[in-house]
N, C-alpha and C. Protein backbone atom coordinates (compact mmCIF):
# COMPACT_ATOMS: atom_id res chain seq x y z
N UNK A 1 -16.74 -11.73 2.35
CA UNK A 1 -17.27 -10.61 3.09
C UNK A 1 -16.83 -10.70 4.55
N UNK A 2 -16.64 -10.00 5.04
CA UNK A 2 -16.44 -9.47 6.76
C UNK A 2 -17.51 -10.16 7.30
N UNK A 3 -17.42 -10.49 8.74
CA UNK A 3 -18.18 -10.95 9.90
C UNK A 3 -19.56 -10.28 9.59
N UNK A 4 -19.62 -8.86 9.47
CA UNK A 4 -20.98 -8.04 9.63
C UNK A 4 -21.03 -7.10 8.19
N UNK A 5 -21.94 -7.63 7.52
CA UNK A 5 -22.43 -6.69 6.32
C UNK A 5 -22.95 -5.86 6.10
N UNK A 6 -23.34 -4.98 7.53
CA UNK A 6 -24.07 -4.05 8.14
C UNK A 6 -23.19 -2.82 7.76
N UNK A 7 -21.66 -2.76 7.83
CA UNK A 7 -20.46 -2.31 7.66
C UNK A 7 -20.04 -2.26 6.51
N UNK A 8 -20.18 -0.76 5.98
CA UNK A 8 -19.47 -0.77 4.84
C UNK A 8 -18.35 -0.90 4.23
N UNK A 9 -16.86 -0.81 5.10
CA UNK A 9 -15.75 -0.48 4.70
C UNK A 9 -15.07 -2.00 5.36
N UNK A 10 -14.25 -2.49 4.54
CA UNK A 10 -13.53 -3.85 4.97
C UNK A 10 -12.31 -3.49 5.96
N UNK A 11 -12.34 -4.42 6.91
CA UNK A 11 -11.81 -3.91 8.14
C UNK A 11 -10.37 -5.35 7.71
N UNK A 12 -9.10 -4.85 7.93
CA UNK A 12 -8.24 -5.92 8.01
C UNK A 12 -8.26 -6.84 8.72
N UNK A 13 -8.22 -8.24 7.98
CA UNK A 13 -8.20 -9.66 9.00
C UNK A 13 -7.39 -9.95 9.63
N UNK A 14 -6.86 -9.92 10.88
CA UNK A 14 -5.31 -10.62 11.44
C UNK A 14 -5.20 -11.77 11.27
N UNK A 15 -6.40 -12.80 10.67
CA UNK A 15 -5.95 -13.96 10.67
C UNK A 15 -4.93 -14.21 9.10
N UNK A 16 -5.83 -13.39 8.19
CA UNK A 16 -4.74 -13.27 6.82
C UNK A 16 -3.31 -13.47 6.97
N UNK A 17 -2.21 -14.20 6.41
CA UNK A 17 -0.47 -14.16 6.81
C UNK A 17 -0.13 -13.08 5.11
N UNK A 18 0.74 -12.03 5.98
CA UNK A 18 1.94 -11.46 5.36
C UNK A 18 2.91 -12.74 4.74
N UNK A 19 3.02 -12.37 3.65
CA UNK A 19 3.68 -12.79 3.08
C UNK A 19 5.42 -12.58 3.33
N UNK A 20 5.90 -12.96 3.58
CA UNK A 20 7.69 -12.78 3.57
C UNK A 20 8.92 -13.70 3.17
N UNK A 21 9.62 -12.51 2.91
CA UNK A 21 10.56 -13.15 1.83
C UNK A 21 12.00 -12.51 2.13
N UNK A 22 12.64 -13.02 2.35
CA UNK A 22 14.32 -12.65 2.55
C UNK A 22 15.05 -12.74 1.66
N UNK A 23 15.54 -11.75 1.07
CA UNK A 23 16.99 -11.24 0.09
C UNK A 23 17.94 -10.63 0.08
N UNK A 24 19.18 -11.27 0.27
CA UNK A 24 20.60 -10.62 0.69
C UNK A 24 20.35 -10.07 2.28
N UNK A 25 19.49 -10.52 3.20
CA UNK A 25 19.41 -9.93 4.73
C UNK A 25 18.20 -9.27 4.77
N UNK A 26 17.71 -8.61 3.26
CA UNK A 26 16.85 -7.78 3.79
C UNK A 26 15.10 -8.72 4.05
N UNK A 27 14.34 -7.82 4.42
CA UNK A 27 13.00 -8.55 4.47
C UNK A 27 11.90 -8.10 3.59
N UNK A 28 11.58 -8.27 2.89
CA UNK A 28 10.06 -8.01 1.45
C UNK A 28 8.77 -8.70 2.90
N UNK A 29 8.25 -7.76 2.52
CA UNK A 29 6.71 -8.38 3.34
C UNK A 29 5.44 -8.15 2.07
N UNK A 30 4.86 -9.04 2.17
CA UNK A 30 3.82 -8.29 1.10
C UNK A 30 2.35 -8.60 1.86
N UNK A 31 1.27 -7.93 1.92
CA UNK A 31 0.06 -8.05 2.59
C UNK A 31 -0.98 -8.28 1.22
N UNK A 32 -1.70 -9.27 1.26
CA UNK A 32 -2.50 -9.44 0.62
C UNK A 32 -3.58 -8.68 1.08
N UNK A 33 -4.99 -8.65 -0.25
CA UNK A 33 -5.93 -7.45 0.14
C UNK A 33 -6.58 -7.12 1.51
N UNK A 34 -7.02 -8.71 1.31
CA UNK A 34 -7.42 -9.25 2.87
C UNK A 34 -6.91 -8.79 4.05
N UNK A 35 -5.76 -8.37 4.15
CA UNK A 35 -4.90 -8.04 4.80
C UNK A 35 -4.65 -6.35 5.09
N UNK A 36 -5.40 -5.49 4.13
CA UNK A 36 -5.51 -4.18 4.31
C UNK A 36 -6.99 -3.45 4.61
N UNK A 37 -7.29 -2.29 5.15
CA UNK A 37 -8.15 -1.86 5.30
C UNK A 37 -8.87 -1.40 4.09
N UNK A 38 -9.70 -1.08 3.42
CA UNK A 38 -10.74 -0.79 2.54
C UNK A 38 -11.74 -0.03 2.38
N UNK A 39 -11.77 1.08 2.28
CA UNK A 39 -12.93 2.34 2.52
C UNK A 39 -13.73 1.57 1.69
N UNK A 40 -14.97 1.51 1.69
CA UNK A 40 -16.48 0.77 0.68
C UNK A 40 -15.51 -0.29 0.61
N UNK A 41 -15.05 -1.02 1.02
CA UNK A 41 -14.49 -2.54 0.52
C UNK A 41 -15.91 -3.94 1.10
N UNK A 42 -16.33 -3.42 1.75
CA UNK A 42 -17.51 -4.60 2.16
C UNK A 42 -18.68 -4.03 1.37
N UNK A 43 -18.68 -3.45 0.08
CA UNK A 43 -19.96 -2.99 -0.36
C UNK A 43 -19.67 -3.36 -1.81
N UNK A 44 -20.24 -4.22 -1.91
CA UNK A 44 -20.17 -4.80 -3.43
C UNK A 44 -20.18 -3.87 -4.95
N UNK A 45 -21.06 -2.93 -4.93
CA UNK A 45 -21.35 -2.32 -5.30
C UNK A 45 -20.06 -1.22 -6.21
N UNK A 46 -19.00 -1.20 -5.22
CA UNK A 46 -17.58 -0.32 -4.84
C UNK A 46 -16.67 -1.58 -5.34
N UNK A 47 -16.62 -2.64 -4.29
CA UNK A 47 -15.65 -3.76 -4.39
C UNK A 47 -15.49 -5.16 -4.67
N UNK A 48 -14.86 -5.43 -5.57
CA UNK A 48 -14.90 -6.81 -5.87
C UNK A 48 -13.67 -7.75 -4.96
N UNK A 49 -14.04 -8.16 -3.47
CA UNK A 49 -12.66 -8.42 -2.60
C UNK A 49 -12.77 -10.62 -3.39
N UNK A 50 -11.28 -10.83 -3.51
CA UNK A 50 -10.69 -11.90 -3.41
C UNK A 50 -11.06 -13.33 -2.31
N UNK A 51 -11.64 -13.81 -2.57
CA UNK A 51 -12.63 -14.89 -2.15
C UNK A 51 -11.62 -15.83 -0.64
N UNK A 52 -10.60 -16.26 -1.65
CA UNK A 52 -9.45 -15.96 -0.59
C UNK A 52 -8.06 -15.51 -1.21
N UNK A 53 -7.01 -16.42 -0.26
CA UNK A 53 -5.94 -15.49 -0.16
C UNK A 53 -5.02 -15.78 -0.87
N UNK A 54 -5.06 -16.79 -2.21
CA UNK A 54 -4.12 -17.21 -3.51
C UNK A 54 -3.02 -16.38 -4.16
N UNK A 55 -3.08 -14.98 -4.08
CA UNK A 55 -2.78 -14.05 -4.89
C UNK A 55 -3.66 -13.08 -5.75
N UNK A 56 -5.14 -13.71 -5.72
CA UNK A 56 -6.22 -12.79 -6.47
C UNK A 56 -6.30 -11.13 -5.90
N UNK A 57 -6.55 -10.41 -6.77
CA UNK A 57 -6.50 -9.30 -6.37
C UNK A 57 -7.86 -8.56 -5.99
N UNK A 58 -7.43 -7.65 -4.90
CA UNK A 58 -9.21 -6.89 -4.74
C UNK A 58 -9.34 -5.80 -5.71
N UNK A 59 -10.76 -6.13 -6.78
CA UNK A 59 -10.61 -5.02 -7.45
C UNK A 59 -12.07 -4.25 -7.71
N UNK A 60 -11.51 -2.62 -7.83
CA UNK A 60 -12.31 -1.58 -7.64
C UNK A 60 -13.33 -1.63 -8.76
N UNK A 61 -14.54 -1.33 -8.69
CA UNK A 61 -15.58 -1.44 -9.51
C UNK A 61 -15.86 0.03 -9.62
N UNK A 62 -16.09 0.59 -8.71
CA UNK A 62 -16.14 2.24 -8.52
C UNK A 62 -16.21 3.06 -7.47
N UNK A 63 -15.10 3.90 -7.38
CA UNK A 63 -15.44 4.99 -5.85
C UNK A 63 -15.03 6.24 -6.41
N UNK A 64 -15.20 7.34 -5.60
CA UNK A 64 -14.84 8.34 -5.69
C UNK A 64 -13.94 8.83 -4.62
N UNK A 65 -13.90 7.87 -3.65
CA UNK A 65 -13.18 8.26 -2.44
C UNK A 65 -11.80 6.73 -2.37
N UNK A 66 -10.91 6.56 -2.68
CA UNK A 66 -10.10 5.62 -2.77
C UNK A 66 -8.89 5.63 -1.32
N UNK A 67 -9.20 4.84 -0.23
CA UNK A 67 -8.39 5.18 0.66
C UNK A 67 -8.12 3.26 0.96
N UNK A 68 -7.43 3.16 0.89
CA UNK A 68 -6.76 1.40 0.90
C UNK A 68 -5.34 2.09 1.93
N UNK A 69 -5.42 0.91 3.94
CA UNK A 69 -4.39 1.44 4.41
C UNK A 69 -4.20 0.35 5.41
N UNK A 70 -3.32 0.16 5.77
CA UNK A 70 -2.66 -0.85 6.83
C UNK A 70 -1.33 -0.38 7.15
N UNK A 71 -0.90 -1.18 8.61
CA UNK A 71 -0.16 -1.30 9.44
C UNK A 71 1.16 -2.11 9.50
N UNK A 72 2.22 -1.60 10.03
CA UNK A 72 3.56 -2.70 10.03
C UNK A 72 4.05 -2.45 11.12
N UNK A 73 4.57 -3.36 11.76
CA UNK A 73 5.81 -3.46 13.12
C UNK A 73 6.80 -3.32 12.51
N UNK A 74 7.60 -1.27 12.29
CA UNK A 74 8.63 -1.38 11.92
C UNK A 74 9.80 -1.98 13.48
N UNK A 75 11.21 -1.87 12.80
CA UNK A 75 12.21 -2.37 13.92
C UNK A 75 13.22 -1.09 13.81
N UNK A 76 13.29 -0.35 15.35
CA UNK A 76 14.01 1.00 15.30
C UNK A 76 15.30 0.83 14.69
N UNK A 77 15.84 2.10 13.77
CA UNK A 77 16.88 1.98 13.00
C UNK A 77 17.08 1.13 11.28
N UNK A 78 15.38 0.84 11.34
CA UNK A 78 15.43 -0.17 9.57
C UNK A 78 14.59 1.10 9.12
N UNK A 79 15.15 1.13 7.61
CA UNK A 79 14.51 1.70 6.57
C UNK A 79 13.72 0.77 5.98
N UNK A 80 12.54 1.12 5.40
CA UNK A 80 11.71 0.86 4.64
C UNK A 80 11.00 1.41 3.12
N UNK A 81 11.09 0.55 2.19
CA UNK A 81 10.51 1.50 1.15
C UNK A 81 8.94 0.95 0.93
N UNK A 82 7.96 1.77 0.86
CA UNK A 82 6.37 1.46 0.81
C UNK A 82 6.12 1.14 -0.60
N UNK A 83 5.20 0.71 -1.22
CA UNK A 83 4.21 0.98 -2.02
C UNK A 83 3.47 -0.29 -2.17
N UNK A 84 2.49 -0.60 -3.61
CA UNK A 84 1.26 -1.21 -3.82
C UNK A 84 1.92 -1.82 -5.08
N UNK A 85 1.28 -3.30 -5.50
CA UNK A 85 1.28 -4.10 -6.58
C UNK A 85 0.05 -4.36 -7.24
N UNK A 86 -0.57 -3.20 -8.64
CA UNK A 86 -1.12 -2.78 -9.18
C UNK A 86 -1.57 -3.49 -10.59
N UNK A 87 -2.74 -3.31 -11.05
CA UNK A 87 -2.73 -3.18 -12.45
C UNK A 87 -4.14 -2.65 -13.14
N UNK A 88 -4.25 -1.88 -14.06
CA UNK A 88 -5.44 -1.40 -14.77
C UNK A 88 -6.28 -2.52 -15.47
N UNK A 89 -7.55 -2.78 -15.65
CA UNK A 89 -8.66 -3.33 -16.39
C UNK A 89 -8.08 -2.36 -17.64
N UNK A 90 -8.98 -3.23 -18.64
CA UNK A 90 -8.48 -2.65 -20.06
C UNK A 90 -9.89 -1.35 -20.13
N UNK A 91 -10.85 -1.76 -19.29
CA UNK A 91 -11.98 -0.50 -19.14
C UNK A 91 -11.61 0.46 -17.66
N UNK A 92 -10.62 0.40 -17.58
CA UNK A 92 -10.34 1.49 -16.35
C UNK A 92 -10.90 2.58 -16.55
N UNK A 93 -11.50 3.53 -15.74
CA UNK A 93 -12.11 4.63 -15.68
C UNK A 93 -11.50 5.86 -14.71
N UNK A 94 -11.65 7.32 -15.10
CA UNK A 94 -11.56 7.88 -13.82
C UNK A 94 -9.95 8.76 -13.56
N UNK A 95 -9.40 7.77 -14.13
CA UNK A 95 -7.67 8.54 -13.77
C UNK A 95 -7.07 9.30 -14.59
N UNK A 96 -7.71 9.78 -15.76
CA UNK A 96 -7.38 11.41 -15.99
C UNK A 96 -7.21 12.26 -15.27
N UNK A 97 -6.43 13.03 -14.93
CA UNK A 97 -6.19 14.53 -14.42
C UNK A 97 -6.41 14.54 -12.95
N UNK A 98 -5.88 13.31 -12.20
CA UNK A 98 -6.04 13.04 -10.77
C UNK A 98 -4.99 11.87 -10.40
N UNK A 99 -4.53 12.30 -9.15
CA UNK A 99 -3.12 11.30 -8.95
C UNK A 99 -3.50 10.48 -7.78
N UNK A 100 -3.00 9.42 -7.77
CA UNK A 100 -2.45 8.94 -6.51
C UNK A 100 -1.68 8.91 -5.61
N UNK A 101 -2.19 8.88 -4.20
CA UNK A 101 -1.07 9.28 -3.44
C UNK A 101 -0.75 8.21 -2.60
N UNK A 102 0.22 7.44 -2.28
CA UNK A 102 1.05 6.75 -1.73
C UNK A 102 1.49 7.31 -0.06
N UNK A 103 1.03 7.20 1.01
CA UNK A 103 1.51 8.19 2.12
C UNK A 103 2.12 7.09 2.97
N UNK A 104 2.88 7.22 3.93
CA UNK A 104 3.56 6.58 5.05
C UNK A 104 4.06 7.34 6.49
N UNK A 105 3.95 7.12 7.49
CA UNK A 105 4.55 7.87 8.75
C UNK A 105 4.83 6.61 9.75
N UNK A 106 5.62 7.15 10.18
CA UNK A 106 6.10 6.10 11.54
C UNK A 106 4.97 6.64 13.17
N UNK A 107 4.92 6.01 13.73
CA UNK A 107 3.63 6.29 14.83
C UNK A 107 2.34 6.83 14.57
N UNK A 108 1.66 6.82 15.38
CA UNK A 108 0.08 7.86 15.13
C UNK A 108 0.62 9.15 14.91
N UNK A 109 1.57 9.67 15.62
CA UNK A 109 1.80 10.85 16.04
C UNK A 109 2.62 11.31 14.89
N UNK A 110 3.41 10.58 14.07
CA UNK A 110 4.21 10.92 13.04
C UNK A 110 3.97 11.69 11.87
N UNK A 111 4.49 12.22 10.86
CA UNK A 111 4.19 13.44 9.50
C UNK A 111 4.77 12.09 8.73
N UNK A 112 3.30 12.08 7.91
CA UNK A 112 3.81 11.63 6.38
C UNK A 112 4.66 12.01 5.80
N UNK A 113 5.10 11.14 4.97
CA UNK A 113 5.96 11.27 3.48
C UNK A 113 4.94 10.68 2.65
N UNK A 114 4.91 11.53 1.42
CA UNK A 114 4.20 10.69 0.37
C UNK A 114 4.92 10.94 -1.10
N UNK A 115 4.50 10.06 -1.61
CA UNK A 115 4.98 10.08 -3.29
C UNK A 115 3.39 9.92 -4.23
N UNK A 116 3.25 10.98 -5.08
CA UNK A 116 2.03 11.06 -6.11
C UNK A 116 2.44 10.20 -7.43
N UNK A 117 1.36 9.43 -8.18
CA UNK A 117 1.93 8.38 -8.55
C UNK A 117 0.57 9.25 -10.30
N UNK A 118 0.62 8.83 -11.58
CA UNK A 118 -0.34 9.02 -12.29
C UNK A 118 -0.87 8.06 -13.12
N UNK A 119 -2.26 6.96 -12.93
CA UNK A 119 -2.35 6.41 -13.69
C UNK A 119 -2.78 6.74 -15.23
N UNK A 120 -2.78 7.85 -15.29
CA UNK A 120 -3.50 8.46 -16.69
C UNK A 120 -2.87 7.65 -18.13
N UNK A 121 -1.94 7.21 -18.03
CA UNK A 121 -1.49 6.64 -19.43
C UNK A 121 -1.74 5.20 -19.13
N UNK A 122 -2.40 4.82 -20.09
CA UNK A 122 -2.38 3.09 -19.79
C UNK A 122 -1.43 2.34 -19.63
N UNK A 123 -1.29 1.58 -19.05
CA UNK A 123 -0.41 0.61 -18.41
C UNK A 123 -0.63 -0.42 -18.49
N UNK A 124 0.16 -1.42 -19.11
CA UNK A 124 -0.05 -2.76 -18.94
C UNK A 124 0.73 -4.19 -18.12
N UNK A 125 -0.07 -5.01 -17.74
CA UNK A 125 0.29 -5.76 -16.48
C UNK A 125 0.86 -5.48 -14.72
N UNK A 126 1.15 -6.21 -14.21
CA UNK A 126 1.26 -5.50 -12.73
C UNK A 126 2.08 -4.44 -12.88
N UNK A 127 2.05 -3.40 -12.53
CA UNK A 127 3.33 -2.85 -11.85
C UNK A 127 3.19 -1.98 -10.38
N UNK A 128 4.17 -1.22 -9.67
CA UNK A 128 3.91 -1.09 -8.72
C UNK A 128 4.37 0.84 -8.44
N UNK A 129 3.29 1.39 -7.35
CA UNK A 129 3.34 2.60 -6.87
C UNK A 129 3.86 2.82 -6.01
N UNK A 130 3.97 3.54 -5.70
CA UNK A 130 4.37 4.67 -6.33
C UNK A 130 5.40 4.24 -7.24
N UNK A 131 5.33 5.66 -8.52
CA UNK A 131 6.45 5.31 -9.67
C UNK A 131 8.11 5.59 -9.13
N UNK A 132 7.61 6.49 -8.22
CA UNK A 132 9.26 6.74 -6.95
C UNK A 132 9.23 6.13 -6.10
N UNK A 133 10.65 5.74 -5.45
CA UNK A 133 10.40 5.38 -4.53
C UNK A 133 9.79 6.13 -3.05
N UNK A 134 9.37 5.58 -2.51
CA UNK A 134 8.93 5.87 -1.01
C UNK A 134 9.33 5.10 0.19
N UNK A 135 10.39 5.77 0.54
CA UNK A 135 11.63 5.39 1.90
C UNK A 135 10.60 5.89 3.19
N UNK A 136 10.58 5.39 4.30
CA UNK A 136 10.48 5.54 5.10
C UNK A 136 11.81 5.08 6.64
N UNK A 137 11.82 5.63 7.83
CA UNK A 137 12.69 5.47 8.42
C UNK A 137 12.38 5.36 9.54
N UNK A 138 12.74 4.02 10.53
CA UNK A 138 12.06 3.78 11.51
C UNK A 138 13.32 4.52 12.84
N UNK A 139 12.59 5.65 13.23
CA UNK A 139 14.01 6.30 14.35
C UNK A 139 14.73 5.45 15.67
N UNK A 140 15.70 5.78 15.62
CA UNK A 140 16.41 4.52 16.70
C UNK A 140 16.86 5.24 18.33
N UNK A 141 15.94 6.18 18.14
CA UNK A 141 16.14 6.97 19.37
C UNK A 141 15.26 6.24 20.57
N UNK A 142 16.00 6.15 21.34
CA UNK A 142 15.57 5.27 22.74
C UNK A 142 14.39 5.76 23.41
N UNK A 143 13.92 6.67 23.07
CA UNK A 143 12.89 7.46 23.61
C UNK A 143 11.31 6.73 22.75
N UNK A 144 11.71 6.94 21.41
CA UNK A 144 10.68 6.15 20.51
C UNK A 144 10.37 5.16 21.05
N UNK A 145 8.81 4.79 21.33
CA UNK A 145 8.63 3.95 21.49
C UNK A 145 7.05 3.63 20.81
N UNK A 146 6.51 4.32 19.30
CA UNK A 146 6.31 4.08 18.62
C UNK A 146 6.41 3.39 17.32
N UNK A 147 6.62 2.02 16.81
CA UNK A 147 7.56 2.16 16.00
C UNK A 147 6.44 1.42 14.54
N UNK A 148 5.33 1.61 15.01
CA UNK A 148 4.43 1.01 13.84
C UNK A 148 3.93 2.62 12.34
N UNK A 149 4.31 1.31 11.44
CA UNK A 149 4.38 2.44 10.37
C UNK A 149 2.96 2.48 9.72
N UNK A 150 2.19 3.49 9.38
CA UNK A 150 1.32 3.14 8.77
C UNK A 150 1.39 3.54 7.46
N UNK A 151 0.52 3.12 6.65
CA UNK A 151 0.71 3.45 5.36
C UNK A 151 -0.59 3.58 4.22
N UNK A 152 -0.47 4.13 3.28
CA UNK A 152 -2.22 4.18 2.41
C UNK A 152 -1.71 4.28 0.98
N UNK A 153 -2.92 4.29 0.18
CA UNK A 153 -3.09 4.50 -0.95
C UNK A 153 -4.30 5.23 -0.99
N UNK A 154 -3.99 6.37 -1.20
CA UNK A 154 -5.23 7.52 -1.22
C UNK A 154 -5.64 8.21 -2.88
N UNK A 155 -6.80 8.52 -2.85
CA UNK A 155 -7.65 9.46 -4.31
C UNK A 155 -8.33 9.99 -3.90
N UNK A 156 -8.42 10.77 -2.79
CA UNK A 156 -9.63 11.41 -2.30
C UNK A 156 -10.04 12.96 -2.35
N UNK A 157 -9.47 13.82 -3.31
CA UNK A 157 -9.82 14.70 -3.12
C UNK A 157 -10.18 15.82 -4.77
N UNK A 158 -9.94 14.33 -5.92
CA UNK A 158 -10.81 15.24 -7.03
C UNK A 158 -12.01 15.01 -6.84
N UNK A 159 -12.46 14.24 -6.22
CA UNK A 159 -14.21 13.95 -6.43
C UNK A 159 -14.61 12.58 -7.23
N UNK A 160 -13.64 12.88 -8.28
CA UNK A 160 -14.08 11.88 -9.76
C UNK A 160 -14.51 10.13 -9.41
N UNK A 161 -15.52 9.55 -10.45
CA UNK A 161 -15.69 8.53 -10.21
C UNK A 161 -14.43 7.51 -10.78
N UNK A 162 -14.13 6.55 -10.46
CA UNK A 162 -12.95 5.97 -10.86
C UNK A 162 -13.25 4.58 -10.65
N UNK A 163 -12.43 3.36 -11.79
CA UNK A 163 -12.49 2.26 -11.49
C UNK A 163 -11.67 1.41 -12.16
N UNK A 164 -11.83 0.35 -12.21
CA UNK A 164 -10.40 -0.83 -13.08
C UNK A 164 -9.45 -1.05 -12.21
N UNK A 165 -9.39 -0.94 -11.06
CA UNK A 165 -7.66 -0.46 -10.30
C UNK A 165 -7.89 -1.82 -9.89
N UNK A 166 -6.93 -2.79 -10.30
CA UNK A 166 -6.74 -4.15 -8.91
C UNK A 166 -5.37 -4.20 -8.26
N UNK A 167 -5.72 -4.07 -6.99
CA UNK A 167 -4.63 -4.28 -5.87
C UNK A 167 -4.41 -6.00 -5.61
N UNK A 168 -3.34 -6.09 -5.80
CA UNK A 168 -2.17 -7.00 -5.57
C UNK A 168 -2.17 -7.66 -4.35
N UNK A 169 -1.52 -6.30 -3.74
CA UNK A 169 -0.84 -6.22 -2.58
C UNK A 169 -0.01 -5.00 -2.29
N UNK A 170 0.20 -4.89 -1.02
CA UNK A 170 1.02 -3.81 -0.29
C UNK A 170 2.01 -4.06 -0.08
N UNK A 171 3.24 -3.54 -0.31
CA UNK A 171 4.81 -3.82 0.05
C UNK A 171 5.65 -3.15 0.75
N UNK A 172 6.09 -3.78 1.60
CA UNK A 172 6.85 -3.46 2.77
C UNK A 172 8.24 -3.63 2.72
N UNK A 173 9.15 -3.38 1.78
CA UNK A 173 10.37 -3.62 1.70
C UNK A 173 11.46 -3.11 2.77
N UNK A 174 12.45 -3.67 3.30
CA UNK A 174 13.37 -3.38 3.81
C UNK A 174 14.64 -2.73 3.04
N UNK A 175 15.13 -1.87 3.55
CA UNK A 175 16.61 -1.26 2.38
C UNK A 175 17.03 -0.84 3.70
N UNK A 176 18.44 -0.51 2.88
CA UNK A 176 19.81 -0.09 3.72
C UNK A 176 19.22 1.17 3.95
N UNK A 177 19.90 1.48 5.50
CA UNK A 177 19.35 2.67 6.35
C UNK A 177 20.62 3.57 5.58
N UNK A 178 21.14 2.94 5.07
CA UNK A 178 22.42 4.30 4.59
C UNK A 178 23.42 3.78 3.34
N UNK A 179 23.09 4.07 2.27
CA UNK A 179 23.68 4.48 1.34
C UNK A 179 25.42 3.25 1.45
N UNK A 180 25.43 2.06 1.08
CA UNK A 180 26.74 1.70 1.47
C UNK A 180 27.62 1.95 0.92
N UNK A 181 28.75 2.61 1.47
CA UNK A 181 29.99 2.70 1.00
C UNK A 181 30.76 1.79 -0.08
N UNK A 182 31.42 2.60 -0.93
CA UNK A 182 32.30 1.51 -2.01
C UNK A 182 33.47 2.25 -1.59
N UNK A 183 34.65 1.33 -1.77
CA UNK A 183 35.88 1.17 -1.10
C UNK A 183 36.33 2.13 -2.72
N UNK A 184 37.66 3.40 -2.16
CA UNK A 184 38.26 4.14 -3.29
C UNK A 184 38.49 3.19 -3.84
N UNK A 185 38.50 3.88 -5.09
CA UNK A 185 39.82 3.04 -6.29
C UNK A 185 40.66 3.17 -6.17
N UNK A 186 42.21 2.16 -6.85
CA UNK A 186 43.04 1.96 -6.71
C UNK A 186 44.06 2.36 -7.54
């Protein structure tokens, strides 16, 4: 639990470490739960949060309002692709005929991109959301001087009660800002 139980919604720890991982140059970050914000996440009732920070996942018991969101220091000129490391309870509830949405923007001031994701067919073991990808692009214009990306996992607007969902983690992948060239054939 958080410092104050007075507080319903779990507030991200800075002491929690991002996880990171380097492949071929690029950078994988992954944030454990601990590590993200949590609408009802300090209310038992809603959330079952990860005792600590092993890999256990925080998982949903029941909300109707699903907003899971945190923060990154992008670096001007890197692309990024977003999403969440997921998996359904075999009693999942709730995700009929209602999607998930995956959102991302660069600054406060920035317009989302999002990708809608559907858990309605069962699924088995981790996998990860959005089912598209979700690129984001950190601008390299000298003027920017915003360059933190934020990002969510949102359900907030059928109403429905919902539950089974355990979060992983959040992923912060790095990709090529541009498409690399292959040399003609010969």
């Amino acid at each position: 639990m958080a410092a104050s139980t007075n507080k319903p919604h779990w507030d991200s720890l800075s002491t929690v470490q991002a996880e990171t991982k380097t492949e071929n140059g690029f950078v994988t970050t992954k944030y454990p739960p601990k590590k993200l914000n949590i609408i009802w996440g300090n209310d038992s009732r809603y959330w079952r949060l990860p005792t600590d920070n092993n890999g256990s996942p925080a998982e949903l018991i029941q909300v109707s309002w699903l907003e899971v969101t945190g923060t990154f220091d992008g670096v001007k000129g890197k692309k990024y692709e977003i999403g969440f490391e997921v998996s359904l309870t075999p009693d999942a509830f709730g995700w009929n005929g209602c999607h998930v949405y995956v959102m991302a923007k660069v600054g406060k001031r920035g317009k989302y991109s999002w990708k809608r994701s559907s858990l309605e067919n069962p699924k088995t073991g981790n996998f990860q959301i959005p089912l598209e990808t979700l690129d984001i692009k950190v601008d390299d214009n000298a003027n920017n001087t915003d360059n933190k990306i934020y990002f969510g996992m949102y359900e907030v607007w059928s109403g429905k009660w919902k539950g089974g969902l355990k979060i992983y983690n959040a992923i912060i992948k790095e990709v090529p800002a541009t498409p690399s060239a292959t040399p003609p054939a010969t």
